[in-house]
Protein backbone atom coordinates (compact mmCIF):
# COMPACT_ATOMS: atom_id res chain seq x y z
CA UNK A 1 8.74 -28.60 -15.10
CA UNK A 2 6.57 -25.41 -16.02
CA UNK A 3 5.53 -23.07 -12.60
CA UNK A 4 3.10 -20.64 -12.42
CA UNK A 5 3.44 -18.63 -9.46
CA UNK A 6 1.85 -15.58 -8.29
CA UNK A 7 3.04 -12.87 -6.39
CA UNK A 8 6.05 -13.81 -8.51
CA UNK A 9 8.22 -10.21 -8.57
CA UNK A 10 9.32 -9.96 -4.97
CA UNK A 11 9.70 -11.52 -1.19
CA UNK A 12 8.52 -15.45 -0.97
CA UNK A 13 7.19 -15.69 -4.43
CA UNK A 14 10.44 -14.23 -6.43
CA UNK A 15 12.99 -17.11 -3.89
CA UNK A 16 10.29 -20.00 -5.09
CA UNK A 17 10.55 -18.66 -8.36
CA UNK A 18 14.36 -18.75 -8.46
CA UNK A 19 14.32 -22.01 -6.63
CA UNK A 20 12.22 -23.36 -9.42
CA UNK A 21 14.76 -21.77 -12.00
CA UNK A 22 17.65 -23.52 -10.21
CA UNK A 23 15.85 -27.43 -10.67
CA UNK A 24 15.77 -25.89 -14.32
CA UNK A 25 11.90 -25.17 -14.80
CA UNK A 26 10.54 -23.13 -16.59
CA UNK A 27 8.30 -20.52 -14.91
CA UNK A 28 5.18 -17.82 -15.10
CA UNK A 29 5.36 -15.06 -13.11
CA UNK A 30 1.79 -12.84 -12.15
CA UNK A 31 2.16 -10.15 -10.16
CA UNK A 32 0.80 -6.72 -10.23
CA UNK A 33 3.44 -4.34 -10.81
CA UNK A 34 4.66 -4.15 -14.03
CA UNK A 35 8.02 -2.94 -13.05
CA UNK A 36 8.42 -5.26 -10.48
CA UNK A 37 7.42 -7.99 -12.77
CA UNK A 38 9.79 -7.31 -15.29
CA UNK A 39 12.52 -6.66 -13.27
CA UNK A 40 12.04 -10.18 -11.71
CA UNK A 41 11.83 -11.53 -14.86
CA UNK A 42 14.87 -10.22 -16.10
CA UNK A 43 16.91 -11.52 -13.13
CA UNK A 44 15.52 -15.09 -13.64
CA UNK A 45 16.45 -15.24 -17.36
CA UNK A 46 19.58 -14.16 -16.83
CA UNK A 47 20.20 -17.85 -15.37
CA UNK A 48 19.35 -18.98 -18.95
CA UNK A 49 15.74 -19.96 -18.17
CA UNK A 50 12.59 -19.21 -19.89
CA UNK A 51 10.68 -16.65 -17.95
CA UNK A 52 6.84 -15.62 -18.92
CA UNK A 53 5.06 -13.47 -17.07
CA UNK A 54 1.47 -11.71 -16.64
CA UNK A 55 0.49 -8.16 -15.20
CA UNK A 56 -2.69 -9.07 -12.94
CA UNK A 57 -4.11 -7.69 -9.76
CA UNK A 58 -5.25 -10.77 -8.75
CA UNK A 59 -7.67 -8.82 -6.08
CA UNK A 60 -9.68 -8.38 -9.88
CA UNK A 61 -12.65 -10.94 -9.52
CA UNK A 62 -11.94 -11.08 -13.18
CA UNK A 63 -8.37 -11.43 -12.99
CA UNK A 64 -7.43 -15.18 -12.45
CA UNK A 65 -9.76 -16.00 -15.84
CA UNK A 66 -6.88 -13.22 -17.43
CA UNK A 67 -4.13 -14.95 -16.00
CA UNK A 68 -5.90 -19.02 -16.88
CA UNK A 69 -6.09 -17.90 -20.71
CA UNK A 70 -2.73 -16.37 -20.91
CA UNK A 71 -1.27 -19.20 -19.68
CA UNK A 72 -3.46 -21.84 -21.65
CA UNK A 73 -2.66 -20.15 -25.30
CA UNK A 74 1.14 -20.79 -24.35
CA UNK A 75 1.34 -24.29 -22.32
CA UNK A 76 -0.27 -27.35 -22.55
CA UNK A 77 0.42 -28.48 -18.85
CA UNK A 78 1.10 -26.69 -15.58
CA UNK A 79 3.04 -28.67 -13.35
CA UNK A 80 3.12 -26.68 -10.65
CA UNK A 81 0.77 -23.49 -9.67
CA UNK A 82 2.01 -21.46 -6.77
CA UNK A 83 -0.62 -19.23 -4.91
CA UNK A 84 1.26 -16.80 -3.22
CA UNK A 85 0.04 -13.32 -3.75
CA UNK A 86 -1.73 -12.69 -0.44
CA UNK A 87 -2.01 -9.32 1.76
CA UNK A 88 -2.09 -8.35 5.48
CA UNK A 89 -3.93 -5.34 7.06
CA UNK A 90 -3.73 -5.60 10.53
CA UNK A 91 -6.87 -3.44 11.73
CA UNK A 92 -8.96 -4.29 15.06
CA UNK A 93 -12.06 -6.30 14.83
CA UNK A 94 -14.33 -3.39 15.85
CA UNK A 95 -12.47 -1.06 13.32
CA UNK A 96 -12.14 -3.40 10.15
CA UNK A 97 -14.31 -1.92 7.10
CA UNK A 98 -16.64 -4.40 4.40
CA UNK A 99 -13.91 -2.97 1.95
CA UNK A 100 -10.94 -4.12 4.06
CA UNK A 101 -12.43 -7.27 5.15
CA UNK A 102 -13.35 -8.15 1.17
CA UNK A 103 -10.04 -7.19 -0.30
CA UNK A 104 -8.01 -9.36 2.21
CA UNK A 105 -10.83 -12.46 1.63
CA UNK A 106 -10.76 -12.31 -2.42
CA UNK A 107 -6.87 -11.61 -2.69
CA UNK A 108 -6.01 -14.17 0.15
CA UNK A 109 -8.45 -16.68 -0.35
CA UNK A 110 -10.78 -16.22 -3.33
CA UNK A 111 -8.19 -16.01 -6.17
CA UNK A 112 -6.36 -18.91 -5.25
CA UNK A 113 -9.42 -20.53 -5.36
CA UNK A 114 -10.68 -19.29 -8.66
CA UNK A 115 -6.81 -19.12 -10.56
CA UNK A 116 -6.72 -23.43 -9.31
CA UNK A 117 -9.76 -23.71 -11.35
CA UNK A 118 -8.74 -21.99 -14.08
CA UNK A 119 -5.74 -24.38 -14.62
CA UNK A 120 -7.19 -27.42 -13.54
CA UNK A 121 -7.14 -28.43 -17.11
CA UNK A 122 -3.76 -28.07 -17.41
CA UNK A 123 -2.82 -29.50 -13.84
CA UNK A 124 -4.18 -32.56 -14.57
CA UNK A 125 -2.77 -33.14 -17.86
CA UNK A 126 0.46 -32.74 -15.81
CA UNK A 127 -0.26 -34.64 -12.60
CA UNK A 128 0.52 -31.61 -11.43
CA UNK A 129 0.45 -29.96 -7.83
CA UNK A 130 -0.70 -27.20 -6.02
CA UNK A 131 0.89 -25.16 -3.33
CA UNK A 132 -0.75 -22.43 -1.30
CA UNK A 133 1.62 -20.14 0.87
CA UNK A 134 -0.59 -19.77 4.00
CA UNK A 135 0.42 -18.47 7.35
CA UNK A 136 1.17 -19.50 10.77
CA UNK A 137 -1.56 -16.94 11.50
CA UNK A 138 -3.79 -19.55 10.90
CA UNK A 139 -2.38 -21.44 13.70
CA UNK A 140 -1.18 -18.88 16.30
CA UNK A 141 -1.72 -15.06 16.52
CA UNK A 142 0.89 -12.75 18.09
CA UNK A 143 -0.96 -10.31 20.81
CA UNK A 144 -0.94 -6.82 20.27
CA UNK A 145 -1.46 -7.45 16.52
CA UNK A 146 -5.04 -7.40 15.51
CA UNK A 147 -5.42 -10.07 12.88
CA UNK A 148 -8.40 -10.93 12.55
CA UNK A 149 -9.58 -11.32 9.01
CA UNK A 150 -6.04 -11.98 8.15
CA UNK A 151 -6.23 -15.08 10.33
CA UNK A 152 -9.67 -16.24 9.07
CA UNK A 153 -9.04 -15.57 4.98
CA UNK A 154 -5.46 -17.96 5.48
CA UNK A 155 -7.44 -20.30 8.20
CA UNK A 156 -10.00 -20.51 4.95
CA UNK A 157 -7.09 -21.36 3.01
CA UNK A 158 -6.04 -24.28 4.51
CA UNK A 159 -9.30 -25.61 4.44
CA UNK A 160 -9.44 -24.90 1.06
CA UNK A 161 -6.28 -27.17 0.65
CA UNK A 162 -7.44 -29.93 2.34
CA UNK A 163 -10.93 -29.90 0.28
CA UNK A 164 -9.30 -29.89 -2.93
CA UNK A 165 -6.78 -32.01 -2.20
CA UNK A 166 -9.78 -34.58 -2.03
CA UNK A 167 -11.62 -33.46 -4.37
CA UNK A 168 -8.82 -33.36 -7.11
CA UNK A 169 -6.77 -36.16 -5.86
CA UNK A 170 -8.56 -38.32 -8.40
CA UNK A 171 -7.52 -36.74 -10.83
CA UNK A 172 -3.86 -36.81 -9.86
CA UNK A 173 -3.37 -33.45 -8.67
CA UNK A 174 -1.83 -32.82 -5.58
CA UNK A 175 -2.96 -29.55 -3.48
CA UNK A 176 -0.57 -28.70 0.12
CA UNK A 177 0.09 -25.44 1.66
CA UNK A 178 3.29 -24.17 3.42
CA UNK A 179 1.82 -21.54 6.53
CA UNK A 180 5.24 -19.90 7.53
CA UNK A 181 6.11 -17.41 10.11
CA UNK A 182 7.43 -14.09 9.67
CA UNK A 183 9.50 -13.74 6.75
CA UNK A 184 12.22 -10.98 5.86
CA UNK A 185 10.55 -9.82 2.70
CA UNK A 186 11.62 -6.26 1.36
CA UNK A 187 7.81 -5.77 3.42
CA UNK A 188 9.02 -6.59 6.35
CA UNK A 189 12.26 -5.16 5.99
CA UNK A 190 10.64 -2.01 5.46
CA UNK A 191 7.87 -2.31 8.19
CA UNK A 192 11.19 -2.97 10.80
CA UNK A 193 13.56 0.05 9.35
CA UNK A 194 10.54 2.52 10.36
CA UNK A 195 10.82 1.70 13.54
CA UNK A 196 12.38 3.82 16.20
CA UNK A 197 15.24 2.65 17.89
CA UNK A 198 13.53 1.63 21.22
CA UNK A 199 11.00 -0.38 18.81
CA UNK A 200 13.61 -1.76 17.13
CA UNK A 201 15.12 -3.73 20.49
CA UNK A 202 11.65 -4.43 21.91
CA UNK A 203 10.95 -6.53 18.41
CA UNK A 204 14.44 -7.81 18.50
CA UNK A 205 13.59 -9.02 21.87
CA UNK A 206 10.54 -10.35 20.89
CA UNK A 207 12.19 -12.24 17.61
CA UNK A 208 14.33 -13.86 20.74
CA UNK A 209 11.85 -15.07 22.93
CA UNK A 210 8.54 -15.83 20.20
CA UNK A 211 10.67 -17.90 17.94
CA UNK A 212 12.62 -20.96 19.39
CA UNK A 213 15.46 -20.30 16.81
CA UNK A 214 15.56 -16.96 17.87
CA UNK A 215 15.37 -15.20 14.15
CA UNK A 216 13.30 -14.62 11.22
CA UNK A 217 12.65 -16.87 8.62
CA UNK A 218 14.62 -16.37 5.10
CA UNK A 219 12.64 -16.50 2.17
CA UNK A 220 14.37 -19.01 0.57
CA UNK A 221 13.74 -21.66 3.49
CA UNK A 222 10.03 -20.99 2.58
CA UNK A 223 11.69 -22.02 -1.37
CA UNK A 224 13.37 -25.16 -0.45
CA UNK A 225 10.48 -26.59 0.98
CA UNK A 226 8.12 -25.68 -2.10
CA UNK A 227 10.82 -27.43 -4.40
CA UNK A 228 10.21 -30.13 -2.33
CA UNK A 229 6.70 -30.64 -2.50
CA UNK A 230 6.63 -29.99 -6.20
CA UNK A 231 8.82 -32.59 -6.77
CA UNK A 232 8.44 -36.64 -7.58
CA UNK A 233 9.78 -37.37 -3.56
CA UNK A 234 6.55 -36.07 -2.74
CA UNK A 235 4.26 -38.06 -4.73
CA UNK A 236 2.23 -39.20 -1.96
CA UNK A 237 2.18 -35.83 0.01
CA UNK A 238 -1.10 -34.51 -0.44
CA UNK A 239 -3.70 -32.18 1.57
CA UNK A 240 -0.96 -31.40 4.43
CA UNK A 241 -0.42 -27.74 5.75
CA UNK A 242 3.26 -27.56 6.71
CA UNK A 243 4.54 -25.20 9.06
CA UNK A 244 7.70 -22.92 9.04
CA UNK A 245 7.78 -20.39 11.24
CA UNK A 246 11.15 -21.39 13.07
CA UNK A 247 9.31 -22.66 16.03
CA UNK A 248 6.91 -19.69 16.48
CA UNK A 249 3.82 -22.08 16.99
CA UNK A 250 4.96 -23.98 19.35
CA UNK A 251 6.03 -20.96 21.96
């Protein structure tokens, strides 16, 4: 299996990346910082796997045709393409500038878009699949946190899913998202150890009450289900958003 999958160096992308590593793929990592990247890369060929990578800032309109002829002059067939990179800027409605509300919409939703049709070519030679890491944000917000254009660029996404999944099922390429809840990515990690200590038990009470197991996701349960849908068990699994957010959508 050969994996291309963005956002590759750290949180969501690097467990999918390892998980991919561990059914013995090999994989292509984009992400944008080079140190990141290669430090990623490192760790994954250590497990005696072929790692390639590409710098990109994938919030580059030009950027996914970068990362499509990269990976074209080295592979003949993608099996799998993995659009993870994504961001999240929480500002209000009323307070949200054009240049916030374009970077979240051409990181979020437009590069996945224009990266899948770069390696079309190479997806279908494959009968390959397509997985876009969404969010439950597109399903149910959390009050107090403005998310607005967050919500609407991963709401596009599963749309987006679901349209090419018909469009491109034809041709025997398979296109699903996963949308999952809050995830402890070094972000998040970092986001939670700047709180102060009274914030810290309010959002450990919250964790408790929002999420019917109680916890945070682990990356890697975001991982096991991408392995899954990549795979030959899911042959016939196509145009679905699935949902892990450990029960956060249904509170």
């Amino acid at each position: 299996m050969k994996a291309v999958i963005t956002g590759g160096s750290d949180g969501i992308g690097f467990a999918i990346a390892s998980a991919f590593v561990a059914e013995g793929a090999q994989v292509w990592l984009v992400a944008r910082n080079a140190e990141k990247l290669a430090t990623a890369a490192d760790s994954l060929q250590s497990a005696g796997t072929k790692v390639m990578s590409t710098v990109a800032d994938l919030s580059d309109p030009g950027a996914a045709e970068q990362v499509g002829v990269e990976v074209a002059a080295t592979w003949d067939r993608v099996d799998v393409l993995v659009n993870n990179a994504g961001m999240a800027r929480f500002t209000s409605f009323s307070e949200a500038t054009p240049d916030e509300i374009q970077a979240q919409v051409q990181l979020n939703l437009l590069s996945p878009y224009l990266l899948t049709q770069q390696l079309l070519p190479l997806l279908a030679a494959a009968q390959g699949n397509v997985i876009n890491i969404s969010s439950t944000s597109a399903h149910r917000l959390i009050p107090g946190r403005p998310a607005s254009v967050y919500a609407m660029t991963k709401g596009g996404l599963n749309s987006l899913t679901k349209a090419l999944a018909l469009e491109l099922g034809p041709q025997g390429v398979r296109v699903n998202a996963i949308a999952p809840g809050t995830i402890k990515t070094p972000l998040t990690q970092k986001m939670i150890a700047s709180f102060t200590e009274e914030r810290k038990k309010e959002y450990d009470q919250f964790v408790r009450q929002a999420f019917a197991l109680g916890r945070l996701g682990e990356p890697e349960e975001v991982a096991h289900l991408a392995v899954y849908l990549a795979s030959v068990e899911a042959k016939w699994t196509t145009g679905s958003i699935f949902i892990v957010d450990g029960g956060l959508s249904t509170n």
